[in-house]
Protein backbone atom coordinates (compact mmCIF):
# COMPACT_ATOMS: atom_id res chain seq x y z
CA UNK A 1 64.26 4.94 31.41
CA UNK A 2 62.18 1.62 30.88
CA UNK A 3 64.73 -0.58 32.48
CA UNK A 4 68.34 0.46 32.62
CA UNK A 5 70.77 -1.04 29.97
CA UNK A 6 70.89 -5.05 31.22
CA UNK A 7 72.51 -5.00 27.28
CA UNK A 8 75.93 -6.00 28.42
CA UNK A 9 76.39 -10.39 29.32
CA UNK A 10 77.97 -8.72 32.71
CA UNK A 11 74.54 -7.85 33.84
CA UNK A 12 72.97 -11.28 32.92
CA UNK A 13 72.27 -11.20 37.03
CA UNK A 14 70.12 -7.89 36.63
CA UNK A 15 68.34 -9.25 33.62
CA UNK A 16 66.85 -12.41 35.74
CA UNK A 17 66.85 -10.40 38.75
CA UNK A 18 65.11 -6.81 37.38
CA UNK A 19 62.97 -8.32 34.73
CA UNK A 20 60.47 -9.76 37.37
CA UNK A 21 57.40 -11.97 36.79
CA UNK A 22 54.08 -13.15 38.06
CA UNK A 23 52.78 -15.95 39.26
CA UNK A 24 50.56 -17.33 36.21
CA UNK A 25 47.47 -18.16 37.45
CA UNK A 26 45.88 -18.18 41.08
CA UNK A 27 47.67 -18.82 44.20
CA UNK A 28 46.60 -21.97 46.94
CA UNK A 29 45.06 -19.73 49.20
CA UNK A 30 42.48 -18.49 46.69
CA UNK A 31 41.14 -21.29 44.79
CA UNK A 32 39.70 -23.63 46.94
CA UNK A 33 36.29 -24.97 48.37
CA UNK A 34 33.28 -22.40 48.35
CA UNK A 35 32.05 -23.08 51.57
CA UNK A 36 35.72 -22.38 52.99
CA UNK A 37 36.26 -19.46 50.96
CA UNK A 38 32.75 -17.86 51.23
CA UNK A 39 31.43 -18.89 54.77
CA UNK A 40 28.87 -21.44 53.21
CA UNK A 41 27.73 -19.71 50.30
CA UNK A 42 25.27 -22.13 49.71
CA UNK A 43 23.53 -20.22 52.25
CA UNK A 44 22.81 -17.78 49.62
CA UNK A 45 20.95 -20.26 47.61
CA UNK A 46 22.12 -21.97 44.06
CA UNK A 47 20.41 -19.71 41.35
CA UNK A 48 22.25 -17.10 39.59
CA UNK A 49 21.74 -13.88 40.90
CA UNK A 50 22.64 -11.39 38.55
CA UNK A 51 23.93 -10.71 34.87
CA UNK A 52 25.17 -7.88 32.51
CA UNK A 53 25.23 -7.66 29.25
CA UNK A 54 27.77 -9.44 27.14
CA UNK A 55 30.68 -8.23 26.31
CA UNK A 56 33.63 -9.49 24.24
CA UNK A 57 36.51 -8.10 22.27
CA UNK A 58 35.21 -7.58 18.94
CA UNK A 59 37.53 -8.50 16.24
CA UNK A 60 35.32 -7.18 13.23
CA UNK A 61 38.13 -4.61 12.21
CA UNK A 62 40.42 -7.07 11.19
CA UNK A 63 39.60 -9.45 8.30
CA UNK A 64 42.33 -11.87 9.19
CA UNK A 65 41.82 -12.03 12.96
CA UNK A 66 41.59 -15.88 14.45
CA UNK A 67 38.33 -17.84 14.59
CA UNK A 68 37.82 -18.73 18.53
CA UNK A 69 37.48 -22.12 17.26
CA UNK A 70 40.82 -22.08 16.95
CA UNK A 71 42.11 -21.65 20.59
CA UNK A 72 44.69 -23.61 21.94
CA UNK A 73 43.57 -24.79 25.32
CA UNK A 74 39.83 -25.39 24.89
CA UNK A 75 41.23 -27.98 22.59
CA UNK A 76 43.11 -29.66 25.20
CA UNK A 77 40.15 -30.11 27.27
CA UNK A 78 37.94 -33.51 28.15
CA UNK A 79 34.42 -33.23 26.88
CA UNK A 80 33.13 -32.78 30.23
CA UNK A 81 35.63 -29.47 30.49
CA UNK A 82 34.85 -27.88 27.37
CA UNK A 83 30.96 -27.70 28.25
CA UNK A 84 32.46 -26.33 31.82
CA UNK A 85 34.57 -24.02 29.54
CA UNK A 86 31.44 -22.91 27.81
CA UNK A 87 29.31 -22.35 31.19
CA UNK A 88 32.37 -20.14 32.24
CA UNK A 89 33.10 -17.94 29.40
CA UNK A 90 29.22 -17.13 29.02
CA UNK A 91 29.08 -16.17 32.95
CA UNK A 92 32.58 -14.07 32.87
CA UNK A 93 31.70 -11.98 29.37
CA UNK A 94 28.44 -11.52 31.36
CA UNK A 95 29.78 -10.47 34.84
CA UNK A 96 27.47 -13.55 36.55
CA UNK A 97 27.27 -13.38 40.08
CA UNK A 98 25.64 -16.05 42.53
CA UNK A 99 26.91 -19.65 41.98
CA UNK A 100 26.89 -21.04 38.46
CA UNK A 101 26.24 -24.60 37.55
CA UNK A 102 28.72 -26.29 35.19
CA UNK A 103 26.69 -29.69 35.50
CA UNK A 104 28.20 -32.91 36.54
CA UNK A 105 32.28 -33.55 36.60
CA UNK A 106 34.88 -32.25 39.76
CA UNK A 107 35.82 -29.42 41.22
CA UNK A 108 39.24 -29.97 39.80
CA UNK A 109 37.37 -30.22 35.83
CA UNK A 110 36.52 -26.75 37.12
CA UNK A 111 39.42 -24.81 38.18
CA UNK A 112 41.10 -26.60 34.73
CA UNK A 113 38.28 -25.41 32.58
CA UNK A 114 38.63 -21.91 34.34
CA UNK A 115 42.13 -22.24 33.34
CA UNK A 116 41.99 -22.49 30.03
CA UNK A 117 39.37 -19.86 29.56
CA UNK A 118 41.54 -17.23 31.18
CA UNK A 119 44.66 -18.61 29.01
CA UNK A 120 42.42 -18.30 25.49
CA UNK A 121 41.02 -15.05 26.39
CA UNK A 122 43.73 -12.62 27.16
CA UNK A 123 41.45 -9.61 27.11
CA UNK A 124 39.44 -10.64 30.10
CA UNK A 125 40.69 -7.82 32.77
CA UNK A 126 37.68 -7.67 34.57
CA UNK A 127 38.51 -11.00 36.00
CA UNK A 128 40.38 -11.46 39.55
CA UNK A 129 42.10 -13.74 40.65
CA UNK A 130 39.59 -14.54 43.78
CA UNK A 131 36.83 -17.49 42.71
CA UNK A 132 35.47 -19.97 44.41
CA UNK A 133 34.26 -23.91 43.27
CA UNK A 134 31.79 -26.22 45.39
CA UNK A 135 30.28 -28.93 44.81
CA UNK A 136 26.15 -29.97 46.13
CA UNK A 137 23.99 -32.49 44.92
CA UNK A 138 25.92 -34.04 42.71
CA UNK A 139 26.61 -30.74 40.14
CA UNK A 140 30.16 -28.88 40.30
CA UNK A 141 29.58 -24.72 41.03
CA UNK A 142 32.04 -21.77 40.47
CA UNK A 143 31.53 -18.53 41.69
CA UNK A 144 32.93 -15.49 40.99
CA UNK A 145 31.88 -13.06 43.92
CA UNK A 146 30.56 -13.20 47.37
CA UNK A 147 27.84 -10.70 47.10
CA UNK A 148 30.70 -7.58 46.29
CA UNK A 149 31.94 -8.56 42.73
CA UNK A 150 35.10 -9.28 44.69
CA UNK A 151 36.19 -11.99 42.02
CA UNK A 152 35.43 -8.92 39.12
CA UNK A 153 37.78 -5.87 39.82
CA UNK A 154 35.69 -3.39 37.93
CA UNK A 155 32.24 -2.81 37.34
CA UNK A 156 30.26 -3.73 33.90
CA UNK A 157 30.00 0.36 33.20
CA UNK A 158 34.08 0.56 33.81
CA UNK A 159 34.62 -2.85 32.18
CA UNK A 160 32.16 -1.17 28.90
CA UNK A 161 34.51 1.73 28.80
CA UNK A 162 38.05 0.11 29.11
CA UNK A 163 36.76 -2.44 26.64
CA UNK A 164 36.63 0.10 23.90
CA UNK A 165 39.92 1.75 25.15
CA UNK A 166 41.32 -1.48 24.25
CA UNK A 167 39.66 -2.04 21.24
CA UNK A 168 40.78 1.39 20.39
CA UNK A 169 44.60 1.37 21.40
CA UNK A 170 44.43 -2.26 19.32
CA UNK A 171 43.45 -0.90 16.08
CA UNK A 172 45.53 2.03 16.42
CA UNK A 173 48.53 -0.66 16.90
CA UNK A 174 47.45 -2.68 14.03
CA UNK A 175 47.33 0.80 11.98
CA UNK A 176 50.52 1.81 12.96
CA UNK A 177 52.47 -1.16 12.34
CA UNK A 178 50.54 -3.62 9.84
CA UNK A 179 50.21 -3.59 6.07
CA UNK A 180 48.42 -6.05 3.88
CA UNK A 181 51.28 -7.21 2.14
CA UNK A 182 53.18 -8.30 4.87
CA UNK A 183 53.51 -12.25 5.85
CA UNK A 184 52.69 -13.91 9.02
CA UNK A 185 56.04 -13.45 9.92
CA UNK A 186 56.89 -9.37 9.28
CA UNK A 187 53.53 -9.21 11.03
CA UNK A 188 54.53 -10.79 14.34
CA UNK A 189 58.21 -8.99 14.22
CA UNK A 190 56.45 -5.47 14.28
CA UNK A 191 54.09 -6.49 16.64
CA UNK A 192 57.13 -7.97 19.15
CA UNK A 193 58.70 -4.46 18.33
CA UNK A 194 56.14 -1.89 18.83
CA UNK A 195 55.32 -3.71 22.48
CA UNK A 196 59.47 -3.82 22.77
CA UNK A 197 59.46 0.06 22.03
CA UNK A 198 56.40 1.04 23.43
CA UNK A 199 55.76 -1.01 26.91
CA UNK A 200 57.29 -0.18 29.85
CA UNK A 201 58.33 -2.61 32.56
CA UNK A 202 56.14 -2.49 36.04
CA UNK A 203 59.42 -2.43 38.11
CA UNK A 204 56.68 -1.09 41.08
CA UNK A 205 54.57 -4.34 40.97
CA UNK A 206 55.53 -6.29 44.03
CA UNK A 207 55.66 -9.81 42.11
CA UNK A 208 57.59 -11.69 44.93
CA UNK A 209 54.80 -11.26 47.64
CA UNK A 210 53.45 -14.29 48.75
CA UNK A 211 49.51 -13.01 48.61
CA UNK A 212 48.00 -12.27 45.00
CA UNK A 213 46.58 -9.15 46.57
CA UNK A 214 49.78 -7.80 47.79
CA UNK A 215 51.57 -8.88 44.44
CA UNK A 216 49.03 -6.74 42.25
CA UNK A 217 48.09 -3.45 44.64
CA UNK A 218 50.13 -0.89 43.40
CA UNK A 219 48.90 -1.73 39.81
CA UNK A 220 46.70 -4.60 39.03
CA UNK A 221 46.25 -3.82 35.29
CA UNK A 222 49.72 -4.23 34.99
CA UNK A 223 48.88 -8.15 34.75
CA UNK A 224 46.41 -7.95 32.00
CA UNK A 225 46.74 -6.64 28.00
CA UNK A 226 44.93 -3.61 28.92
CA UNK A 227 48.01 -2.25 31.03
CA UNK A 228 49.96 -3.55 28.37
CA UNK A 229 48.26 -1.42 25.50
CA UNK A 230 46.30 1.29 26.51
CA UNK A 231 48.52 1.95 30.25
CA UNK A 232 51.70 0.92 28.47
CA UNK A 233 53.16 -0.45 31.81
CA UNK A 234 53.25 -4.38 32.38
CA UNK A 235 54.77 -7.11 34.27
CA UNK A 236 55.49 -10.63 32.15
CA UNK A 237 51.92 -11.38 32.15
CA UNK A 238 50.84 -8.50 30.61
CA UNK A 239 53.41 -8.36 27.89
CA UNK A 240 52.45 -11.91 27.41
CA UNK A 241 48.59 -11.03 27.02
CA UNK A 242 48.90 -8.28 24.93
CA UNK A 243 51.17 -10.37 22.42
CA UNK A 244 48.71 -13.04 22.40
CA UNK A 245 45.83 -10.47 22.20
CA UNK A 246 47.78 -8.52 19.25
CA UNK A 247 48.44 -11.88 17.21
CA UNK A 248 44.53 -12.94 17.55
CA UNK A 249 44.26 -10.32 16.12
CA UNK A 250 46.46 -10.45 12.79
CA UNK A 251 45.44 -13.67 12.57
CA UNK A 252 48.03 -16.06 14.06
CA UNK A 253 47.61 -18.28 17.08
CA UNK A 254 49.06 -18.07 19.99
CA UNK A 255 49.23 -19.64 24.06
CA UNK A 256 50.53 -18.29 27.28
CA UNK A 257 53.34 -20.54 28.41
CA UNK A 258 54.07 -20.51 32.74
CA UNK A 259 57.18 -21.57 34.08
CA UNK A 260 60.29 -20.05 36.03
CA UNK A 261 63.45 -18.64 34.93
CA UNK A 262 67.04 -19.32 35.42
CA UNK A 263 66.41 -17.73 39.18
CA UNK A 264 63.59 -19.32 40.24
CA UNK A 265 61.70 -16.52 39.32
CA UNK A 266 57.63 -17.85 38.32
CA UNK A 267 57.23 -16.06 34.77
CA UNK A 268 54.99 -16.22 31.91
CA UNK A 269 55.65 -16.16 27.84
CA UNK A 270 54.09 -17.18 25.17
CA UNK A 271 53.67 -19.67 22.00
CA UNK A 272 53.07 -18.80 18.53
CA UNK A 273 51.91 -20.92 15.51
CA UNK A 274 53.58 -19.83 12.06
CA UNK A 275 53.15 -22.30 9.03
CA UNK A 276 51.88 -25.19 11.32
CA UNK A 277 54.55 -25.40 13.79
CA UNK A 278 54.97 -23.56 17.23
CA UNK A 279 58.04 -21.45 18.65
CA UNK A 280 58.68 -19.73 21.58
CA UNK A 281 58.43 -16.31 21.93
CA UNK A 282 59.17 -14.34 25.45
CA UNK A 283 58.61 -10.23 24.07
CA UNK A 284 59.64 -8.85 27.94
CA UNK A 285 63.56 -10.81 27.62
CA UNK A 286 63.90 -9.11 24.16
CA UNK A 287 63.10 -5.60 25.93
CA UNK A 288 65.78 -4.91 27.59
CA UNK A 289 67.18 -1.47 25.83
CA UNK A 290 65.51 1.96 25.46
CA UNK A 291 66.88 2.22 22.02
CA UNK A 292 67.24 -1.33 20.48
CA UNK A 293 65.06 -3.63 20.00
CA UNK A 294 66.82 -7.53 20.19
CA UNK A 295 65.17 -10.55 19.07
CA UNK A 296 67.09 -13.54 21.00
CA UNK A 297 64.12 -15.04 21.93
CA UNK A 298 61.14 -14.64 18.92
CA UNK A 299 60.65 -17.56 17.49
CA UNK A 300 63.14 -20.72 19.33
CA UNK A 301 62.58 -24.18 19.81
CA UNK A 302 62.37 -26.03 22.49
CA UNK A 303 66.02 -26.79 23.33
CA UNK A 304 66.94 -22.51 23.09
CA UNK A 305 64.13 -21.60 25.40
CA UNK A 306 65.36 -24.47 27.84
CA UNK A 307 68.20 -22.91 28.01
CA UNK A 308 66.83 -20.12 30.54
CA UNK A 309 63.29 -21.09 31.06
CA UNK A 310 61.81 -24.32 32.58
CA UNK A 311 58.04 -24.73 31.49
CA UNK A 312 55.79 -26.16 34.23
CA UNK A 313 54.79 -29.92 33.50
CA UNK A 314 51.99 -31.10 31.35
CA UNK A 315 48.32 -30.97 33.52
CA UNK A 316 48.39 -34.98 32.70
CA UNK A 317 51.71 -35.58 34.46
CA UNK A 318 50.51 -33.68 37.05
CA UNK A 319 49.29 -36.09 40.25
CA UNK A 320 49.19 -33.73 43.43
CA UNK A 321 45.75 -31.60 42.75
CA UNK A 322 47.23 -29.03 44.99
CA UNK A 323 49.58 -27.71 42.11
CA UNK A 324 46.58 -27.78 39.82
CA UNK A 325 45.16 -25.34 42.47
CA UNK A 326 47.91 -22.86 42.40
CA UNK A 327 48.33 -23.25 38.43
CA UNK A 328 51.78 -24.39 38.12
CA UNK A 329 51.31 -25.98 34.86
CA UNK A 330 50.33 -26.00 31.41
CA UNK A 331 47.19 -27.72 30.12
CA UNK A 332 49.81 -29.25 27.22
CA UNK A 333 53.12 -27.92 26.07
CA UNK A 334 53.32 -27.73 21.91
CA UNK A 335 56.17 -29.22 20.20
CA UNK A 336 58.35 -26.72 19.28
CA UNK A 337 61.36 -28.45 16.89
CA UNK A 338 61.67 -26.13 14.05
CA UNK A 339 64.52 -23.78 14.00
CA UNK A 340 63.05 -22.50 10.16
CA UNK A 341 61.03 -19.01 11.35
CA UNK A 342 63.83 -17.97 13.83
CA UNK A 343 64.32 -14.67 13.29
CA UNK A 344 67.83 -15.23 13.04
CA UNK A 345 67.22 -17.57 10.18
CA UNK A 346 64.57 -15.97 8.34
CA UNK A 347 67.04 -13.00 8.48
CA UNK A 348 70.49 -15.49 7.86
CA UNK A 349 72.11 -13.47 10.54
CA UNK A 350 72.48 -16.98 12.32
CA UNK A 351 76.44 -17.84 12.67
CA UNK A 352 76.58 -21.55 13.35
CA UNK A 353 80.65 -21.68 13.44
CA UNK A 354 83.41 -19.72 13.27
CA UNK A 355 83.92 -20.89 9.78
CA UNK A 356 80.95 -19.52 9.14
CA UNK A 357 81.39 -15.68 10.98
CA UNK A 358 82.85 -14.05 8.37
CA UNK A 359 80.63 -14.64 5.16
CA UNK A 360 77.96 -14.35 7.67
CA UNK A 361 78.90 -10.87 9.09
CA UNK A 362 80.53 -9.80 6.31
CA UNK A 363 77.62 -10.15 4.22
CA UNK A 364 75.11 -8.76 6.07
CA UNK A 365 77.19 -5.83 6.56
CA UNK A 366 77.68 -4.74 3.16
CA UNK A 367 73.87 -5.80 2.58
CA UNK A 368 72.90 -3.26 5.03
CA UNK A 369 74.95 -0.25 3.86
CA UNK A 370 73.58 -1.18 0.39
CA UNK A 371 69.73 -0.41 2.41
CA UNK A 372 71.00 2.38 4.13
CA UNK A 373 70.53 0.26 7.56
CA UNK A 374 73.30 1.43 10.15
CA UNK A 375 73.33 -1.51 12.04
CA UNK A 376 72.73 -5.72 12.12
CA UNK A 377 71.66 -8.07 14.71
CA UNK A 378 73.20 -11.09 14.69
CA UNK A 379 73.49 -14.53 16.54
CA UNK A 380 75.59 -16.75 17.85
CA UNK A 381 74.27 -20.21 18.07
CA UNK A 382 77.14 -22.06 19.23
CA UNK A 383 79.16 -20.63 21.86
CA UNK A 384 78.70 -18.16 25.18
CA UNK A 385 79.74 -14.98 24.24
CA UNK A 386 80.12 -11.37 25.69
CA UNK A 387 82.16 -7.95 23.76
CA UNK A 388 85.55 -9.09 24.10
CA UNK A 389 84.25 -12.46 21.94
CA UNK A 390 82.63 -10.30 19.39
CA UNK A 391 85.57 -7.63 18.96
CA UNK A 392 88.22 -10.83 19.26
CA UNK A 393 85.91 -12.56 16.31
CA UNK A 394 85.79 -9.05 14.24
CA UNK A 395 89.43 -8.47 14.45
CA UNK A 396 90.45 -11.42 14.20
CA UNK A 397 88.66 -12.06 10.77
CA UNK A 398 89.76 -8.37 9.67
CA UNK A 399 85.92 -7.38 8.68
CA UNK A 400 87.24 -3.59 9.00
CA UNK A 401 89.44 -4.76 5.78
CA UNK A 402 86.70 -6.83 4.50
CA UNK A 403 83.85 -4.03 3.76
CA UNK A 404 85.85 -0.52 3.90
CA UNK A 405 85.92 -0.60 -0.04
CA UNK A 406 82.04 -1.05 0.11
CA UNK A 407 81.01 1.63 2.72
CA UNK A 408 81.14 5.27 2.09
CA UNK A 409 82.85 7.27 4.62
CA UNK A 410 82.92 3.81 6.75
CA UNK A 411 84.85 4.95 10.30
CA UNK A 412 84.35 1.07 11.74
CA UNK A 413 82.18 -0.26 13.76
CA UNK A 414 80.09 -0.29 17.18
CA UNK A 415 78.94 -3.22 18.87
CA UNK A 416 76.92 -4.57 21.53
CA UNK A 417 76.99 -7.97 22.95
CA UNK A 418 73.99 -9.15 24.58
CA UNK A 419 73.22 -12.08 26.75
CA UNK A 420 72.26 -15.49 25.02
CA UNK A 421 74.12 -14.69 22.30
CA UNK A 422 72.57 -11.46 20.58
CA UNK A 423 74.93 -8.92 19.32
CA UNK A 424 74.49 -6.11 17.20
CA UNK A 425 77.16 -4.44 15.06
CA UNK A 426 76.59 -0.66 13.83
CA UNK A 427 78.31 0.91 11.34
CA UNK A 428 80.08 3.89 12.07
CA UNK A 429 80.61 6.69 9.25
């Protein structure tokens, strides 16, 4: 089973409580002064000591996949940062060792610029969370190891290998589920679907351990896109990566969003840009059946996602460089207003008011028998719901009456209610 039914609103609890999440990026204890990390490192000298050769996800096999100059957080980034950025990318697609010099700025311009490499790059899995930042004669230093690549947790030759696993499993995805004819928008829906349908949850990762280490032992790849889509097993972060990795790749951009849930829970989702504005998608809250695939949260604004997720703040309202240390917050939240590419919308299953359920239902219904589709999602925007709503709402409309005439052999119907307002009605024959 990939997580037992949560379908039902009764098991909203389970939902927030099963569907677990990471921490987004690095934890107090791990980013922090060189010298306290490493036992002086400086010790060691300043040069660096060792590289491999590059290595990056190569993107050639798509002819629509996004330009890196279009990446969300090197753009929020002061001058100073982005040449940091730069300095960091080139040592981690190289597997640098020793300590690197990003040149003149503070150790807090580095762990930033650090962040926003790892939130642009989702296909960096060779990348731990252990690093260290010092600062000597007036230049800021990162380093990724201590002598044991213990900031990379494979090797280049594993890291060369998994790389074209990934590359692989990606264009077999993009094979499988995209055609040239579809829009922006078909193209993200079977993406979101085939991770729904094909990704199993990591219910063995320990995500509520207070160490990193202890969080990510039993399976550390579980928190990157490779786990996601060649291993097929993730936590949030790893849905979340291998969205953002799959919609580089088609050609839309996307961001990793941190935050917490309605239970406190730390979690990770993710942005997406679709005719110049942003939504909110979260792919791991829409997986919650082994069999259906719901779409309550692809493609909401700002006040839906609200509703059960609370983003971290904005890096510039952040004052207390601790939390920029343990990565509770975005570099910049995008404004996310526009209701128009909600699924729901783009599909007008979206029921507004009750004066508005039965054209609404009604018509979708027969529009599906017409396609020989058993079944319709739908959405109530308006009201908290749960079965008895949707079977009070059915009767009490008389839909049975309403499309008998226009379904062959129609029996009636089955429905589901899920939380946050989902519900899908199948047709019965």
């Amino acid at each position: 089973m990939k997580k037992a039914l949560y379908a039902l609103i009764v098991a909203v609890v389970l939902i927030i409580s099963l569907i677990a999440h990471s921490f987004c990026f690095g934890t107090g204890d791990i980013v922090a002064d060189i010298k306290g990390v490493y036992n002086d490192i400086f010790n060691d000298g300043i040069t660096e000591t060792k590289t491999f050769p590059e290595l990056r996800f190569d993107y050639s096999f798509s002819e629509t996949a996004l330009d890196e100059s279009e990446y969300y957080n090197y753009h929020q980034l002061s001058s100073i940062q982005q040449g940091m950025y730069k300095t960091i990318l080139d040592a981690a697609v190289t597997m640098k060792t020793g300590n690197i010099n990003l040149g003149k700025g503070t150790k807090k311009d580095a762990v930033v610029s650090m962040y926003a490499v790892k939130y642009d790059y989702p296909e960096l899995f060779w990348l731990g969370f252990e690093y260290g930042t010092g600062e000597k004669d007036g230049a800021v230093y990162l380093r990724f190891d201590k002598g044991d690549l213990k900031g990379y947790t494979y090797t280049h030759d594993e890291r060369v290998k998994m790389m074209e696993e990934l590359q692989t499993a990606v264009k077999s995805i993009l094979d499988e589920c995209i055609t040239a004819d579809m829009t922006d928008f078909q193209k993200e829906v079977a993406i979101h679907d085939w991770i729904c349908q094909n990704v199993v949850y990591d219910t063995d990762a320990d995500v509520f351990a207070d160490n990193i280490e202890d969080r990510k032992r039993e399976n550390p790849l579980s928190w990157t896109a490779y786990g996601a889509i060649v291993n097929r097993v993730a936590v949030c972060e790893g849905y979340s990566k291998a969205f953002q990795l799959l919609m580089y790749s088609v050609g839309i951009n996307s961001n990793l969003i941190c935050g917490e849930v309605t239970d406190g829970s730390p979690h990770m989702w993710n942005t997406v840009m679709l005719d110049n504005e942003w939504y909110y998608v979260d792919v791991l809250w829409d997986d919650v059946d082994d069999d259906i695939v719901i779409h309550t949260f692809l493609n909401v604004d700002t006040e839906m996602i609200s509703k059960t997720h609370t983003s971290y703040s904005n890096m510039s309202y952040v004052k207390d460089n601790s939390i920029i240390y343990s990565g509770e917050y975005n570099l910049k939240l995008p404004t996310a207003n526009s209701k128009k590419m909600n699924y729901y919308v783009v599909n007008e299953t979206a029921i507004n008011s009750d004066d508005e359920f039965f054209d609404v239902v009604v018509e979708n219904v027969k529009l599906a028998a017409a396609d020989g589709r058993d079944s319709v999602e739908f959405y109530y925007s308006y009201k908290e719901m749960n079965e008895d709503v949707v079977n009070y709402d059915i009767r009490n409309n008389k839909i049975f009456s309403a499309v008998k005439g226009d379904i062959s052999g129609f029996k009636g119907f089955k429905y589901i209610a899920y939380s946050y307002g989902t519900f899908i009605l199948k047709i019965s024959r």
